[in-house]
C-alpha atoms as a PDB file:
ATOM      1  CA  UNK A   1     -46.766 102.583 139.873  1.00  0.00           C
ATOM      2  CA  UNK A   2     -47.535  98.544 140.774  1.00  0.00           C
ATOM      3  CA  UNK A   3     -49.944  96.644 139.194  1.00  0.00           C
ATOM      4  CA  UNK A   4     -52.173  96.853 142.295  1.00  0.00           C
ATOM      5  CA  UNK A   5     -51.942 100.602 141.402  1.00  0.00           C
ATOM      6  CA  UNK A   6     -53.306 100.245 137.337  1.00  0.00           C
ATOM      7  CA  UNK A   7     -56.426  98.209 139.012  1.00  0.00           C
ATOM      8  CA  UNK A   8     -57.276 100.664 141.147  1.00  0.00           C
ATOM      9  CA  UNK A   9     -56.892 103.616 139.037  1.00  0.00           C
ATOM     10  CA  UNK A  10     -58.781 101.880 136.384  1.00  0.00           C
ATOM     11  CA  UNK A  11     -61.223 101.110 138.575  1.00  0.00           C
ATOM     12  CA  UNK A  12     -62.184 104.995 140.304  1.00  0.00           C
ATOM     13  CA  UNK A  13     -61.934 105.995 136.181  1.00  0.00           C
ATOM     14  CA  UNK A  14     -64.670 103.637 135.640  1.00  0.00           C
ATOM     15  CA  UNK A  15     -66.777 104.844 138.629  1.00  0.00           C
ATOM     16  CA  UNK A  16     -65.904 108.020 138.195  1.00  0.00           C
ATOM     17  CA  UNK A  17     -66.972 108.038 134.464  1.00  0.00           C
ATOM     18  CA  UNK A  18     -70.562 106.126 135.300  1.00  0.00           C
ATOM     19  CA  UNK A  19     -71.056 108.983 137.920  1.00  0.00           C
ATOM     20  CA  UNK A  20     -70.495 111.495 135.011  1.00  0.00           C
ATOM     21  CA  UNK A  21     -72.591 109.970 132.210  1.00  0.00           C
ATOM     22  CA  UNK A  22     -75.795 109.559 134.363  1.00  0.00           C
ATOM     23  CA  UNK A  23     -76.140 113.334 134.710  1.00  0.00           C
ATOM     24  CA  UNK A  24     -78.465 114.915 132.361  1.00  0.00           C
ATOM     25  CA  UNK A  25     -76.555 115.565 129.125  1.00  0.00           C
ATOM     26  CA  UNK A  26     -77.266 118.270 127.122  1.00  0.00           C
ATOM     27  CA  UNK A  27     -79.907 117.402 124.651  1.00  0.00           C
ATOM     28  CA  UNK A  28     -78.636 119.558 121.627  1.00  0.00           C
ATOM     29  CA  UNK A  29     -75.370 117.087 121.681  1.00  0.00           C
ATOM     30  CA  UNK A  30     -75.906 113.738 123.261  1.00  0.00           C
ATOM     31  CA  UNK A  31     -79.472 112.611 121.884  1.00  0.00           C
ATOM     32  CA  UNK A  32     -81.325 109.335 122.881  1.00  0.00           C
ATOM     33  CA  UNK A  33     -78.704 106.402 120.819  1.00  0.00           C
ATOM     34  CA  UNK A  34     -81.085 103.519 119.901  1.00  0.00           C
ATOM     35  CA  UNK A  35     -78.959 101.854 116.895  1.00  0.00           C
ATOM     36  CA  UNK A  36     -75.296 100.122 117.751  1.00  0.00           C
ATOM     37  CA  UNK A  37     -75.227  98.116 115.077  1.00  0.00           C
ATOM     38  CA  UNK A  38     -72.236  98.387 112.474  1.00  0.00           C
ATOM     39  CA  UNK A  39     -68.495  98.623 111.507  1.00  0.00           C
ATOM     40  CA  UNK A  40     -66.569 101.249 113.341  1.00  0.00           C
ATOM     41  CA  UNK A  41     -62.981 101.893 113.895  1.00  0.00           C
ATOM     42  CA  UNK A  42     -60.779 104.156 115.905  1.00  0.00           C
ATOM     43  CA  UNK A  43     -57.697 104.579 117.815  1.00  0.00           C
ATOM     44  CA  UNK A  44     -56.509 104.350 121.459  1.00  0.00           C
ATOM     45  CA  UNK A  45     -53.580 105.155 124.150  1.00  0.00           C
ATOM     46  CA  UNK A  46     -53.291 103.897 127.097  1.00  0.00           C
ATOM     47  CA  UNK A  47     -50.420 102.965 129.850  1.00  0.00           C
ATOM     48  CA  UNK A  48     -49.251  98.867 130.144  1.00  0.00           C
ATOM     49  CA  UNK A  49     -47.697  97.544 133.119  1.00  0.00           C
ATOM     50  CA  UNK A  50     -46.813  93.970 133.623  1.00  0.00           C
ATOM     51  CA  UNK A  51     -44.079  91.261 134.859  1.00  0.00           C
ATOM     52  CA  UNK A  52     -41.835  89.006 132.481  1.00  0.00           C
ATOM     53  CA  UNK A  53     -41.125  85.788 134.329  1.00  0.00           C
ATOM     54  CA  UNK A  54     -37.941  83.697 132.993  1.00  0.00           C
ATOM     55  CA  UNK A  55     -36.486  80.618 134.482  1.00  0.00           C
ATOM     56  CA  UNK A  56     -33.952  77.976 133.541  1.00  0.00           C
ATOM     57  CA  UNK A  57     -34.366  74.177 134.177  1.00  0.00           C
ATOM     58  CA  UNK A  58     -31.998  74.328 137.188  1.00  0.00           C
ATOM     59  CA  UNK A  59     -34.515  76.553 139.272  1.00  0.00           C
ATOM     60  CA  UNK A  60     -32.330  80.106 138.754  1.00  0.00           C
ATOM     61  CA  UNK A  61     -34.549  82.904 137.630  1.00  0.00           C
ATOM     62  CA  UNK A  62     -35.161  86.284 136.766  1.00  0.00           C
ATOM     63  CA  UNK A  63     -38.777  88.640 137.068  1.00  0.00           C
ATOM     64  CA  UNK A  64     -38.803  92.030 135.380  1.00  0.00           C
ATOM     65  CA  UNK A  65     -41.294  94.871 135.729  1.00  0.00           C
ATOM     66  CA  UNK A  66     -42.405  96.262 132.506  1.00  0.00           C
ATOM     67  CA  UNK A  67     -44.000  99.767 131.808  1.00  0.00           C
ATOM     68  CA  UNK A  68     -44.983 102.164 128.977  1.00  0.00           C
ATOM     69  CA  UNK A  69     -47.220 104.066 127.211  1.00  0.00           C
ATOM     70  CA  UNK A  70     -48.601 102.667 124.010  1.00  0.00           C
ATOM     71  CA  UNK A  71     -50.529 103.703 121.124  1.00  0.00           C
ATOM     72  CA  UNK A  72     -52.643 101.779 118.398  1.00  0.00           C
ATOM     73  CA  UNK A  73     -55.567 101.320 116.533  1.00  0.00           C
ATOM     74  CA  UNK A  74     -58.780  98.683 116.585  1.00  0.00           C
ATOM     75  CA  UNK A  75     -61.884  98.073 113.767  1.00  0.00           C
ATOM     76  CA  UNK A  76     -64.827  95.958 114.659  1.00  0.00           C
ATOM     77  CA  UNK A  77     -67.921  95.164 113.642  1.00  0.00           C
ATOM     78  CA  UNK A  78     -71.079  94.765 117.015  1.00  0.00           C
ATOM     79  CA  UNK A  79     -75.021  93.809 116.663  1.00  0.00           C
ATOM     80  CA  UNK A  80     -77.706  94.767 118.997  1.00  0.00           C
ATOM     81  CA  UNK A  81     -79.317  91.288 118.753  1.00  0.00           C
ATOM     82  CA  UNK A  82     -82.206  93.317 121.275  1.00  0.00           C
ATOM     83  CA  UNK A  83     -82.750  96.758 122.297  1.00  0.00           C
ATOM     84  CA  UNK A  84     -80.436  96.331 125.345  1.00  0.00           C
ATOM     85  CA  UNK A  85     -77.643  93.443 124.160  1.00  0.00           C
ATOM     86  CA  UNK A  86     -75.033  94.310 121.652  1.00  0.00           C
ATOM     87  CA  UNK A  87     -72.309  91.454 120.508  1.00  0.00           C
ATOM     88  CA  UNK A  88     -69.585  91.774 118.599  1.00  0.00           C
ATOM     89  CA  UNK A  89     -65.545  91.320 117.446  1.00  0.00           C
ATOM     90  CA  UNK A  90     -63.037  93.959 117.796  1.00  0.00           C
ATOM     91  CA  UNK A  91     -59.621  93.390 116.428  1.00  0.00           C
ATOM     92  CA  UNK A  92     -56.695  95.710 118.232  1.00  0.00           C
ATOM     93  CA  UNK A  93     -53.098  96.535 117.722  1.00  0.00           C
ATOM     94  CA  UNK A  94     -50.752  98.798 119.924  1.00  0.00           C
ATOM     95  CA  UNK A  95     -47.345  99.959 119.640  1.00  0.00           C
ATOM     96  CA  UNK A  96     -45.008 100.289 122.890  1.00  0.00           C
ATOM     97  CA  UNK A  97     -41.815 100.067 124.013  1.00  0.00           C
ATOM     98  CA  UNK A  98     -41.810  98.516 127.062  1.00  0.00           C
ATOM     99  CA  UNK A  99     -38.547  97.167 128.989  1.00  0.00           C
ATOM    100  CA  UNK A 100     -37.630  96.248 131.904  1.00  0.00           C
ATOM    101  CA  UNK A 101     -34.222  94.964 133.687  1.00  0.00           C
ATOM    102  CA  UNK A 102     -33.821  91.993 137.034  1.00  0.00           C
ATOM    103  CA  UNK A 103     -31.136  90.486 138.555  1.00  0.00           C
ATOM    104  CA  UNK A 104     -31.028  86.923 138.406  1.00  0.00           C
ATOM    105  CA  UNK A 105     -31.822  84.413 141.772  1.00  0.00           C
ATOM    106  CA  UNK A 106     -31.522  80.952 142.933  1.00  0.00           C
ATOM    107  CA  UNK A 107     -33.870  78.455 143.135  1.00  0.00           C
ATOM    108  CA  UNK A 108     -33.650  79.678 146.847  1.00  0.00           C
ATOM    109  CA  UNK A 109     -34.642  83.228 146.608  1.00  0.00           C
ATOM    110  CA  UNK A 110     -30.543  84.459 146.775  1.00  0.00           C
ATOM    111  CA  UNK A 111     -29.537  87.061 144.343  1.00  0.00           C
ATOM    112  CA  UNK A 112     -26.626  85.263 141.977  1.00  0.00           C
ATOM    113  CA  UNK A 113     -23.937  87.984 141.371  1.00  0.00           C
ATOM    114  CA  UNK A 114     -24.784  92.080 141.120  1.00  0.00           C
ATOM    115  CA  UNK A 115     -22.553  91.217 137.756  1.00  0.00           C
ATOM    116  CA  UNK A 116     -25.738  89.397 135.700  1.00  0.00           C
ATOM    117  CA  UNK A 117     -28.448  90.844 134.586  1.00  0.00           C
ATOM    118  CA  UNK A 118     -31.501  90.070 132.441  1.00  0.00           C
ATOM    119  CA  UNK A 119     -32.736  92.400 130.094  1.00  0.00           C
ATOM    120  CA  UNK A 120     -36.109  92.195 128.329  1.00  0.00           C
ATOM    121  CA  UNK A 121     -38.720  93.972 125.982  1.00  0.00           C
ATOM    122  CA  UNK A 122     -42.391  94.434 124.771  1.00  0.00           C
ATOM    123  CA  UNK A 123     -42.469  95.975 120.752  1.00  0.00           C
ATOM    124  CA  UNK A 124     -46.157  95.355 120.307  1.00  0.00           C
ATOM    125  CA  UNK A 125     -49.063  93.215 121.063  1.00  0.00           C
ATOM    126  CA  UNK A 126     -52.558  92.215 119.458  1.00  0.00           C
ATOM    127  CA  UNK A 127     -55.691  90.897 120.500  1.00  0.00           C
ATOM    128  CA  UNK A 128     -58.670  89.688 118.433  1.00  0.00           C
ATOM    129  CA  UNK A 129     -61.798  89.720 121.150  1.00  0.00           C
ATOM    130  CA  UNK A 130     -65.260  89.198 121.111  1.00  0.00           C
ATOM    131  CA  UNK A 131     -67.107  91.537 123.028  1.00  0.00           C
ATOM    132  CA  UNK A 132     -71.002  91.613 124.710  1.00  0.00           C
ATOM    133  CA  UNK A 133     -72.067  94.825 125.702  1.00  0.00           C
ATOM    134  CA  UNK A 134     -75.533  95.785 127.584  1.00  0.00           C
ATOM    135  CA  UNK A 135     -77.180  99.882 126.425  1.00  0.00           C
ATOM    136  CA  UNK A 136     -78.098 101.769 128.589  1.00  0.00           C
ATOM    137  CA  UNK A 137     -79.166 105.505 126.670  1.00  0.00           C
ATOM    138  CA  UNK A 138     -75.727 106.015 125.267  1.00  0.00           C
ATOM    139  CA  UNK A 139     -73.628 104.120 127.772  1.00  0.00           C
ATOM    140  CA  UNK A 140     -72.660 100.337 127.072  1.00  0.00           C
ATOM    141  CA  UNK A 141     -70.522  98.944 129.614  1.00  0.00           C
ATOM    142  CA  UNK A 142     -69.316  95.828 127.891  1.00  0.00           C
ATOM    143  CA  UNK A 143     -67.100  92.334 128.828  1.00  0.00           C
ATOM    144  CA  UNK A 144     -64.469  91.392 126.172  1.00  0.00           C
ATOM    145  CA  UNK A 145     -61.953  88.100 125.814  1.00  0.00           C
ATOM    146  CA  UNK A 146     -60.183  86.285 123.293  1.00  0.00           C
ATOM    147  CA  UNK A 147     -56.725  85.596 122.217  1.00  0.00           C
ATOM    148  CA  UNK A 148     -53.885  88.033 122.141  1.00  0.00           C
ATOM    149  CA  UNK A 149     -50.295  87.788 121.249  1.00  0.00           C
ATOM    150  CA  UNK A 150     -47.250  90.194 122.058  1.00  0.00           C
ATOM    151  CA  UNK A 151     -43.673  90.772 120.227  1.00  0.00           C
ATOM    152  CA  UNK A 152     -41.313  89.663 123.732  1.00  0.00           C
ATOM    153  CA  UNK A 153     -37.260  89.766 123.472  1.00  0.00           C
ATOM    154  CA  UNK A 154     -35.044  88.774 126.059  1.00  0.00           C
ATOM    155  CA  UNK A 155     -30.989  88.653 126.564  1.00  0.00           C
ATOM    156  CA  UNK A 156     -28.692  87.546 129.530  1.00  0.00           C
ATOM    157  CA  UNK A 157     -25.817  90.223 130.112  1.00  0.00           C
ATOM    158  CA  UNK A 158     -22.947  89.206 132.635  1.00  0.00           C
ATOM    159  CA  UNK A 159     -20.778  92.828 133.042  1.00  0.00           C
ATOM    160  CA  UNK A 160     -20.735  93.951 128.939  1.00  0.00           C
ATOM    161  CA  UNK A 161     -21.079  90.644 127.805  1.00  0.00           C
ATOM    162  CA  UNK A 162     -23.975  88.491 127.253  1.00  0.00           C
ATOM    163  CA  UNK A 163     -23.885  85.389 128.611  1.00  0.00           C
ATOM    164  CA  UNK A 164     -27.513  84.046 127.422  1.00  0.00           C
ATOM    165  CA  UNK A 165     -28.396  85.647 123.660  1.00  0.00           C
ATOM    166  CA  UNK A 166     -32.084  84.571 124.222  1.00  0.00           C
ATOM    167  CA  UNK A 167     -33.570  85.909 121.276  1.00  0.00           C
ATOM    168  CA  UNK A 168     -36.991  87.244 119.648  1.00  0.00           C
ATOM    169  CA  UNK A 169     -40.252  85.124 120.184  1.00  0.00           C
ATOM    170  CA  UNK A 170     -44.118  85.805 119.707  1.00  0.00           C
ATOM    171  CA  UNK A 171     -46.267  84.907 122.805  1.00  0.00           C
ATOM    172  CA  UNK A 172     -49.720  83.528 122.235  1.00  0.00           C
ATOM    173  CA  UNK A 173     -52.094  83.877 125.034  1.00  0.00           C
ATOM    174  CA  UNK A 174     -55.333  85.265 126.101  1.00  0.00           C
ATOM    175  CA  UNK A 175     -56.922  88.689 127.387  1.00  0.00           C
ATOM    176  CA  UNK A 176     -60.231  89.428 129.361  1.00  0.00           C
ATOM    177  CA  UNK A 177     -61.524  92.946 130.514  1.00  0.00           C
ATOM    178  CA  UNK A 178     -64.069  95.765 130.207  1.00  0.00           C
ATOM    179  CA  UNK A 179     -64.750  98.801 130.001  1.00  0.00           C
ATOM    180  CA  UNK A 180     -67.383 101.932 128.869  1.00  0.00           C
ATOM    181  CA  UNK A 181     -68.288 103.060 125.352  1.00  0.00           C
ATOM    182  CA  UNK A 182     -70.454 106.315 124.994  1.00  0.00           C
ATOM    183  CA  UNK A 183     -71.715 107.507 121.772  1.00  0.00           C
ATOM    184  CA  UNK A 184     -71.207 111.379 121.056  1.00  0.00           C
ATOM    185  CA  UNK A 185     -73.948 111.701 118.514  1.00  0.00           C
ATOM    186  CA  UNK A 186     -74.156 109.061 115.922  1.00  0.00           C
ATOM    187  CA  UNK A 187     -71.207 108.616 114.475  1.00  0.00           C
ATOM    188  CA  UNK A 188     -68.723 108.949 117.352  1.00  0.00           C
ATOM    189  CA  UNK A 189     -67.770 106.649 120.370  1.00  0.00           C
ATOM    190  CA  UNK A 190     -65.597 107.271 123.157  1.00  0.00           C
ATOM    191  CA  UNK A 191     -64.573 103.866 125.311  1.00  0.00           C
ATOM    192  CA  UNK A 192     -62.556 103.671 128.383  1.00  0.00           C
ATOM    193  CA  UNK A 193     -61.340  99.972 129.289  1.00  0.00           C
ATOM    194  CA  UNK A 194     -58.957  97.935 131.474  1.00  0.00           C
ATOM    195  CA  UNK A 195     -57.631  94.809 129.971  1.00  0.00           C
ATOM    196  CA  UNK A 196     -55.462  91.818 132.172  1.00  0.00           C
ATOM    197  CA  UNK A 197     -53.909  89.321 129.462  1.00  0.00           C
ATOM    198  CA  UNK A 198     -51.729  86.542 129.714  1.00  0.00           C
ATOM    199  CA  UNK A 199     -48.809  85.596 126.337  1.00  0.00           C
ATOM    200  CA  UNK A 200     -48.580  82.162 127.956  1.00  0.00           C
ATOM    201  CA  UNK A 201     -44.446  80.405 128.515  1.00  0.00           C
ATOM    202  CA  UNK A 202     -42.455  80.075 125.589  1.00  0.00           C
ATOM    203  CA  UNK A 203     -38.999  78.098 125.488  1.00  0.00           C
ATOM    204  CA  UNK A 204     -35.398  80.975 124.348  1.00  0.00           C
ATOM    205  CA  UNK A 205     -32.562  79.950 123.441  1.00  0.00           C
ATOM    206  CA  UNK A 206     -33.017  75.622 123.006  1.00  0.00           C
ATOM    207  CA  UNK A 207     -29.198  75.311 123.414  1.00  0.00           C
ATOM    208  CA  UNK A 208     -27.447  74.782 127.410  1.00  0.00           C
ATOM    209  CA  UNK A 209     -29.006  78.129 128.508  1.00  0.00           C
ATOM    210  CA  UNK A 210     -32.784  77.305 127.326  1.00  0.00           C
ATOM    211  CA  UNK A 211     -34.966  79.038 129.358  1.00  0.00           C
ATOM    212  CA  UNK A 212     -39.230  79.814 129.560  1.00  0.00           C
ATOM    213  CA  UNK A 213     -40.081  83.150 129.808  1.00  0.00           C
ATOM    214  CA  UNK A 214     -43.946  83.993 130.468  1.00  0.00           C
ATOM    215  CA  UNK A 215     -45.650  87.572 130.158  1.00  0.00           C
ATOM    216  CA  UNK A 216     -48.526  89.157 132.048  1.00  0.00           C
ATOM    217  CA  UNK A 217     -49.767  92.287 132.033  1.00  0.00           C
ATOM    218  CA  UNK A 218     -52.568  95.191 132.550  1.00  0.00           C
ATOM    219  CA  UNK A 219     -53.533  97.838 131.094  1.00  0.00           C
ATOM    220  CA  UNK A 220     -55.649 100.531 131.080  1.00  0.00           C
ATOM    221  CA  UNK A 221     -56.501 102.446 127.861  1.00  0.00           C
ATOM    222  CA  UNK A 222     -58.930 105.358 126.352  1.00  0.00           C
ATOM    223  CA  UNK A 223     -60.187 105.354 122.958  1.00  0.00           C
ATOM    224  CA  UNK A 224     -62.343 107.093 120.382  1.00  0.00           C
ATOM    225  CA  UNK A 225     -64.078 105.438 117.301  1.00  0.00           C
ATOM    226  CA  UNK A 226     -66.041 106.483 114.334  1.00  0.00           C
ATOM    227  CA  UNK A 227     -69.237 104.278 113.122  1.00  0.00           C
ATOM    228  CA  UNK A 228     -69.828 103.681 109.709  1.00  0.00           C
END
């Protein structure tokens, strides 16, 4: 599945999920939700599909396609500031294992040797947003941005070797997306969102094979949180 893919699927879920909460609900469950305000916290899966970019100062290069599922957790705390707008700060965490394996090119465009090989890996990532959602009934679609980082590793392999250790670094970047949250009574929320973020370029290995290596990624995820 491309990237291209994740955005539309994410989209038709969002449309398709609008479609389903403006039927009638039943009344005995899903009563008229007037207060948002509060701390709430929850947990979420969701699949993550991206690119890692790496080059070296000479122009040779590598892009890998990275993929998983994840799981994690977020808290918050939102404030309908009027009957319709609700802000707030939501502070996530999820748990993958995403890799992902390229061939190295030239500067060119011409694949180096079959032989070399970059390897590379997401552990986890974070994101601290703030968020600005608009009520409708129970549905709040809802913006969110802020920074995010991610947990990246990279190596160089030539054959069974490694010709380029790399190493361990944490990106620093940003996120934007949206999504849907519906309250289930008053206590319970249910939120499907799509999320593009960017880790930013950070500099492996500072010796003769120092190379940047940039991360970007989407993602689409489904969640469920409890109000206090």
């Amino acid at each position: 599945m491309t990237m291209r893919t994740v955005c539309l699927v994410s989209a038709v879920l969002f449309l398709s999920l609008s479609r389903a909460l403006s039927a009638e609900p039943d009344a005995a469950i899903f009563s008229t939700a007037s207060d948002w305000n509060g701390f709430y916290a929850g947990v979420q899966v969701g699949n993550l599909r991206g690119a890692l970019h790496q080059a070296y100062a000479v122009g040779d290069h590598s892009r890998a396609d990275v993929s998983a599922f994840f799981a994690g957790l977020h808290a918050g705390y939102q404030r309908q500031v009027t009957r319709n707008i609700v802000a707030g700060v939501e502070l996530d965490g999820a748990w993958l294992r995403a890799e992902g394996r390229s061939h190295f090119y030239t500067r060119g465009g011409f694949q180096i040797s079959p032989g070399y090989v970059a390897r590379s890996r997401l552990d986890w990532s974070a994101a601290l947003r703030g968020r600005l959602g608009y009520v409708v009934d129970r549905r709040m679609p809802y913006l969110a941005a802020g920074p995010a980082i991610a947990d990246v590793r990279f190596v160089g392999m030539h054959g069974n070797g490694v010709f380029d250790p790399g190493g361990r670094k944490i990106h620093v970047g940003w996120t934007l997306g949206g999504g849907v949250d519906f309250a289930v009574g008053n206590r319970l929320i249910l939120k499907s969102e799509y999320r593009y973020s960017d880790f930013g370029r950070r500099v492996f290995n500072d010796g003769a094979n120092a190379s940047r290596i940039g991360l970007r990624t989407h993602g689409l995820r489904l969640g469920a949180s409890y109000r206090f």
